[in-house]
Protein backbone atom coordinates (compact mmCIF):
# COMPACT_ATOMS: atom_id res chain seq x y z
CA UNK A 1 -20.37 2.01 4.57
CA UNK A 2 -17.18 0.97 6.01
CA UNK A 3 -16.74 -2.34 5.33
CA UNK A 4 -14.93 -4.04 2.55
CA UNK A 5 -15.42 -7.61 1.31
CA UNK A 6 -12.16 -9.91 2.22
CA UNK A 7 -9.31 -9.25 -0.63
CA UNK A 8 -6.73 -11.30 -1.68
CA UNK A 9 -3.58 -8.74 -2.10
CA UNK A 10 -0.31 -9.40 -4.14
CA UNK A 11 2.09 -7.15 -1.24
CA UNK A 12 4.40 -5.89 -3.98
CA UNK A 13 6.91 -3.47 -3.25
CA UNK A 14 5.69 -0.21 -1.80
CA UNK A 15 2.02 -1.43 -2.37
CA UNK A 16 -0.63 0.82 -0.55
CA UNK A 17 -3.59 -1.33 0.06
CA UNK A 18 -5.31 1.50 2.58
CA UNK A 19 -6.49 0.84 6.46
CA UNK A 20 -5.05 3.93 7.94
CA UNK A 21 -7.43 6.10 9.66
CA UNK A 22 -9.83 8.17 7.78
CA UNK A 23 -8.39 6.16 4.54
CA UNK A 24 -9.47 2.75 5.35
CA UNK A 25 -12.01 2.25 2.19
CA UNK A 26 -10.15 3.21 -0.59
CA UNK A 27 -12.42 2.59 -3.99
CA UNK A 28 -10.44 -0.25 -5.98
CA UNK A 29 -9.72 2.24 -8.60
CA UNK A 30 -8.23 4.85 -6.57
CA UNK A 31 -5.06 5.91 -8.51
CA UNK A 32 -2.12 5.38 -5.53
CA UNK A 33 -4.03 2.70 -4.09
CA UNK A 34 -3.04 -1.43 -4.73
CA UNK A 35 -6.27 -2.71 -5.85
CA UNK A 36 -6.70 -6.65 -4.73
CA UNK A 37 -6.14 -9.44 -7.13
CA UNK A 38 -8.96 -11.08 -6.13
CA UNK A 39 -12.00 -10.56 -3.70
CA UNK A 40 -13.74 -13.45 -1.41
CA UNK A 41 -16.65 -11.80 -0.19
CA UNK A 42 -17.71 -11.67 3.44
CA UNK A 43 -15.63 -13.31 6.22
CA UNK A 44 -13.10 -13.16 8.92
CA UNK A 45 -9.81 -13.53 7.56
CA UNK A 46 -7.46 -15.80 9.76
CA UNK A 47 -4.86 -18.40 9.08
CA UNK A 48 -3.33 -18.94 5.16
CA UNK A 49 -0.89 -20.71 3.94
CA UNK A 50 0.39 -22.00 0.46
CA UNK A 51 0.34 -25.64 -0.41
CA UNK A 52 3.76 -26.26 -0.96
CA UNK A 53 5.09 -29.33 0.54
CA UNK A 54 1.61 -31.34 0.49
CA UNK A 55 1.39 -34.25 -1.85
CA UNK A 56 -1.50 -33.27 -3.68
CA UNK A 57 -2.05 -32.31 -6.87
CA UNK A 58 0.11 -29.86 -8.72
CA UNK A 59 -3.40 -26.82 -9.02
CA UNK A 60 -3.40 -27.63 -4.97
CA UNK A 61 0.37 -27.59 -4.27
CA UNK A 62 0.34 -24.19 -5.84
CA UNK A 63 -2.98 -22.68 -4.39
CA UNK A 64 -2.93 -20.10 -1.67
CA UNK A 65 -5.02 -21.32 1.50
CA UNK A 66 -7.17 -19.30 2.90
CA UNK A 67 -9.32 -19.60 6.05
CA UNK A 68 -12.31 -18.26 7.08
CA UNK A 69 -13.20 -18.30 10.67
CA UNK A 70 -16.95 -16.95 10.97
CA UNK A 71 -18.19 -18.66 7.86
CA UNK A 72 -16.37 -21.90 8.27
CA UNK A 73 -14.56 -21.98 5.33
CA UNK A 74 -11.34 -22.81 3.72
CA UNK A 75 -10.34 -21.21 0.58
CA UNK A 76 -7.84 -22.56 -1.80
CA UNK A 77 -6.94 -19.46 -4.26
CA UNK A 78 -5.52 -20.39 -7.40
CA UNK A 79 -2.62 -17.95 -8.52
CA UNK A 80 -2.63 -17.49 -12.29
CA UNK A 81 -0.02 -14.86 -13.87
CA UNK A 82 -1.26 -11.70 -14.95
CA UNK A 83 1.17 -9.37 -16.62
CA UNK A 84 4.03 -8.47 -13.64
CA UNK A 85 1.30 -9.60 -10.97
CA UNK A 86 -1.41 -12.49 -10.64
CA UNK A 87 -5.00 -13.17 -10.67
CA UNK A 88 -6.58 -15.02 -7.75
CA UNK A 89 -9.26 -17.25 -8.42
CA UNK A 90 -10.95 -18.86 -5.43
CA UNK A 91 -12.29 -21.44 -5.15
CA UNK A 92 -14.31 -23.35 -1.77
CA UNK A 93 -11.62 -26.61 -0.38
CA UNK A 94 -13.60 -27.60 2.91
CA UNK A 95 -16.61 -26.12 4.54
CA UNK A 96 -18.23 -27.30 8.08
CA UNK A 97 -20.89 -25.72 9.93
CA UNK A 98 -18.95 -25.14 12.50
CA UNK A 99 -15.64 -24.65 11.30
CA UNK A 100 -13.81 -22.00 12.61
CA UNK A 101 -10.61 -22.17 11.23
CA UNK A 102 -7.78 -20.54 12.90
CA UNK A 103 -4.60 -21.89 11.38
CA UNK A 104 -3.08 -24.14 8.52
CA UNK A 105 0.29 -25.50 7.74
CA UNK A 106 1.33 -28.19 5.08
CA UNK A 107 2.65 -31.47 7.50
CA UNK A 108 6.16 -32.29 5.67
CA UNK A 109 6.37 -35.53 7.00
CA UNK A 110 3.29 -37.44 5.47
CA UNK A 111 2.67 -34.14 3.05
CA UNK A 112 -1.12 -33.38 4.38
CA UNK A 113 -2.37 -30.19 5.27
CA UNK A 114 -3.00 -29.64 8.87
CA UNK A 115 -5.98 -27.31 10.00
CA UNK A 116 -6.37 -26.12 13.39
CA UNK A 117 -9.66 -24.65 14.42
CA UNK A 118 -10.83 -22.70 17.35
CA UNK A 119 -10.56 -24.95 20.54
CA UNK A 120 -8.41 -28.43 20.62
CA UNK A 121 -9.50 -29.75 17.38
CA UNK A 122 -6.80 -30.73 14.70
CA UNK A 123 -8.12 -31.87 11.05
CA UNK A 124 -5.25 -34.12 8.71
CA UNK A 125 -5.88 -33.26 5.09
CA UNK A 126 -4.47 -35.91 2.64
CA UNK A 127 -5.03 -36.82 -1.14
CA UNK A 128 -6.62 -40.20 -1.80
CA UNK A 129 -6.26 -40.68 -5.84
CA UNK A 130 -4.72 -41.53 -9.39
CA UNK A 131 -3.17 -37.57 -10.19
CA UNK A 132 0.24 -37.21 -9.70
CA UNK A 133 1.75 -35.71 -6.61
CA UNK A 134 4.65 -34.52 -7.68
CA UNK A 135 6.14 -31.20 -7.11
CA UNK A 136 4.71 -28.88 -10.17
CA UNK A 137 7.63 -26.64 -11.83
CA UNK A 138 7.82 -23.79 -12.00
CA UNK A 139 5.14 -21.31 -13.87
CA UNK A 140 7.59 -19.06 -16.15
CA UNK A 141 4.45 -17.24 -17.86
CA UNK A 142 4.85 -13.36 -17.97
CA UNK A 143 8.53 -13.89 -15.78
CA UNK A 144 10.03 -11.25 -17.98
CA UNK A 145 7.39 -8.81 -16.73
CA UNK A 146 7.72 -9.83 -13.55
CA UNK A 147 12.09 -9.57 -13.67
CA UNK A 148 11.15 -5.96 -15.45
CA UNK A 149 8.81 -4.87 -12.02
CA UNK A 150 11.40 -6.43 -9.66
CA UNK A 151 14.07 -4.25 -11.41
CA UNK A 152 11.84 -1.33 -10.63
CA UNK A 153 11.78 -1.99 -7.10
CA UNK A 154 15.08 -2.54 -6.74
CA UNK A 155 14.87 1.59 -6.58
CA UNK A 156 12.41 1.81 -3.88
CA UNK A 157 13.75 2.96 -0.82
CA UNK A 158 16.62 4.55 -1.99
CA UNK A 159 17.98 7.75 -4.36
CA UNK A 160 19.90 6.59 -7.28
CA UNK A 161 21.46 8.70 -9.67
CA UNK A 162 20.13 5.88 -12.52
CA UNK A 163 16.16 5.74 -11.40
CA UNK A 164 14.84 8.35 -13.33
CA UNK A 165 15.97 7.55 -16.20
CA UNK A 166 15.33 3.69 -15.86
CA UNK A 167 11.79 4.46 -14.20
CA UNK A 168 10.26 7.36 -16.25
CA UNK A 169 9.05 5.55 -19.50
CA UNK A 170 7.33 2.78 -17.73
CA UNK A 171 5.37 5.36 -15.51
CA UNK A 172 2.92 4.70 -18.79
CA UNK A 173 3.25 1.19 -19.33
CA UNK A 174 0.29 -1.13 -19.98
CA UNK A 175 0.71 -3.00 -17.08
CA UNK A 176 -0.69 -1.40 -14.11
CA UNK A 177 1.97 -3.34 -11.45
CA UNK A 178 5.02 -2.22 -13.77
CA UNK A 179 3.31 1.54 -13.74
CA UNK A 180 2.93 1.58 -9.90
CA UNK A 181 6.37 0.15 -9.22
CA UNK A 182 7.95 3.07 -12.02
CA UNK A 183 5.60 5.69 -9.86
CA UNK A 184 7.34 4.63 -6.30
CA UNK A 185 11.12 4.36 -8.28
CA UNK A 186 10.42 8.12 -9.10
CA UNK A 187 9.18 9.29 -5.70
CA UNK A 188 11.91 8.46 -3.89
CA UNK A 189 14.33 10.43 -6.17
CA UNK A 190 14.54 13.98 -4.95
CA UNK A 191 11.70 16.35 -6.65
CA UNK A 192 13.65 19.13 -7.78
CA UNK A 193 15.71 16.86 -10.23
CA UNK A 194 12.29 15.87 -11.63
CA UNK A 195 9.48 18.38 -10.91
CA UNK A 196 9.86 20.16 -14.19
CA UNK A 197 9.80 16.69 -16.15
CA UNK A 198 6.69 16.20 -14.37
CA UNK A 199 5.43 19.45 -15.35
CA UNK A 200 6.07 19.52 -18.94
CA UNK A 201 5.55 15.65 -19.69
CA UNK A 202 2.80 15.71 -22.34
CA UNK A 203 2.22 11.56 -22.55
CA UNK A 204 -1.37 11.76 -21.07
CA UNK A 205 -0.69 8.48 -18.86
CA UNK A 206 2.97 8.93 -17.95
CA UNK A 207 1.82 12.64 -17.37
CA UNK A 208 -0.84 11.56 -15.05
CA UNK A 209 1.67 9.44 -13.18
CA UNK A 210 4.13 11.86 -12.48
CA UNK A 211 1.26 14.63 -10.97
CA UNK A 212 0.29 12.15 -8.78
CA UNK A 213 4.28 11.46 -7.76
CA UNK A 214 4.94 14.92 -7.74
CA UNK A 215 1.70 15.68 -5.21
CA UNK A 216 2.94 12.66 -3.43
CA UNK A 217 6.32 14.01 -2.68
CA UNK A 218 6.23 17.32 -2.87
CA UNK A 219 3.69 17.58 1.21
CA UNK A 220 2.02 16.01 3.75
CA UNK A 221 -1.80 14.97 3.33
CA UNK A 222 -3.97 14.97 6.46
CA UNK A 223 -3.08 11.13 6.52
CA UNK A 224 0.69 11.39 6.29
CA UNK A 225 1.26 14.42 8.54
CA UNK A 226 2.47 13.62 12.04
CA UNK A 227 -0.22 14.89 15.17
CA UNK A 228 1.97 17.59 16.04
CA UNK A 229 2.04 19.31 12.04
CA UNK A 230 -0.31 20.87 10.01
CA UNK A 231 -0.76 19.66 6.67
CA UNK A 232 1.86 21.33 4.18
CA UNK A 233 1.07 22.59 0.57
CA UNK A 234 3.04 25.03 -2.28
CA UNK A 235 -0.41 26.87 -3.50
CA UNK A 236 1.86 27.86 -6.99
CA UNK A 237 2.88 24.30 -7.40
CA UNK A 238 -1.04 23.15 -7.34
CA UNK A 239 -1.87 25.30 -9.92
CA UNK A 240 0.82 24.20 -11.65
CA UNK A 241 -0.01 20.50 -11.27
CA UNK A 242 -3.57 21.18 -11.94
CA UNK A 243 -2.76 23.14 -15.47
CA UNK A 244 -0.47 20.22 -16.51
CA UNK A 245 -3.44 17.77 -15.70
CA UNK A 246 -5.91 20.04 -17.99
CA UNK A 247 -3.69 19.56 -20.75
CA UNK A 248 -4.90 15.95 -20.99
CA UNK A 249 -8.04 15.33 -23.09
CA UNK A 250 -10.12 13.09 -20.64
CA UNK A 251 -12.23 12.02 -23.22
CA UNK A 252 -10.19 10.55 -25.37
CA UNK A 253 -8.47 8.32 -22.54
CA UNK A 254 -9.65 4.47 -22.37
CA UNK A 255 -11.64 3.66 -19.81
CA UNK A 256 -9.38 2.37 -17.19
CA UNK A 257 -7.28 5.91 -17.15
């Protein structure tokens, strides 16, 4: 029950893709957790590496490479833009029973793709064919989303006088990246000049966005507390969380809320 098919994560800002103790096996849909954009399936993760500087075609100049030491494979995942984030789509480059690969790194000299495996072996990938090689431009689809998440972040880390009121309508935005990168903007401001927003906010998915910021920020969890502290919580501020949550008719939120 423990184990979890190999993901493909997109390590924005502040992203929480689990493996802590006791929270290694977060369900995909877990609110504060970053789901993967895209999942292999069974393997043992090793060396990766993107194609850029290999003279192949543009799709494999831009692909992700992934390697898979038990199975013997290597994976080249195709990023596709997806709102502020990306889809991964793999897709199988080079098997070999055996074929433990352990590392991979585009050659800039001759642009191949070298491949080390397990041992003293070294494999020289190269392109033999009639696409062109040259380097692919640049993919501008869904960049304003993607400027609009990386303005977001630029509040992580940090109190700023301007977050709030920069991060607090995209806490219910339609794209889930832009909504988790509003979330962590708000956390790091200081509760008290937001805890009664949180309270009172009656959107039902910016409302469910700030509870969860406002439980985030306002204790320590049994995962977050240090060995030598209990677990802190404000009883009167649960039940005031939990009334502000009952104010939202589940039913009539779409299925991914």
């Amino acid at each position: 029950v423990g184990y979890r098919p190999t993901d493909i994560i997109h390590a924005i800002s502040g992203s929480d893709a689990g493996w802590r103790a006791g929270s290694k096996v977060h369900p995909y849909y877990q609110f504060d957790f970053w789901a993967p954009i895209g999942v292999v399936g069974s393997g043992s993760p090793v060396g990766s590496s993107f194609g850029a500087g290999t003279k192949f075609p543009a799709r494999y100049q831009d692909a992700f490479y992934a390697g898979d030491w038990s199975f013997g494979n290597l994976w080249a995942v195709n990023l596709r833009p997806d709102g502020s984030s990306y889809r991964a789509e793999p897709e199988p480059f080079i098997s070999g029973r055996p074929f433990p690969v352990s590392g991979i790194i585009p050659n800039p000299a001759d642009g191949s793709l070298l491949v080390q495996t397990t041992g003293t072996q070294l494999y020289r990938i190269t392109y033999v064919g009639n696409e062109s090689t040259a380097v692919s431009p640049p993919d501008t689809r869904f960049k304003a989303m993607r400027d609009l998440r990386h303005s977001l972040e630029a509040y992580h880390g940090k109190k700023d006088a301007r977050a709030l009121e920069a991060a607090w309508p995209y806490l219910g935005d339609a794209d889930r990246s832009i909504r988790y990168a509003a979330r962590l903007a708000v956390e790091w401001q200081d509760p008290a000049a937001w805890r009664e927003r949180a309270l009172a906010e009656t959107d039902p998915r910016r409302s469910i966005a700030a509870i969860a910021a406002l439980a985030r920020s306002s204790g320590l969890d049994q995962y977050r507390t240090p060995p030598d502290m209990a677990p802190t919580r404000n009883p009167a501020l649960v039940k005031r969380m939990l009334a502000a949550l009952n104010r939202i008719h589940w039913d009539a939120l779409p299925y991914p809320d």
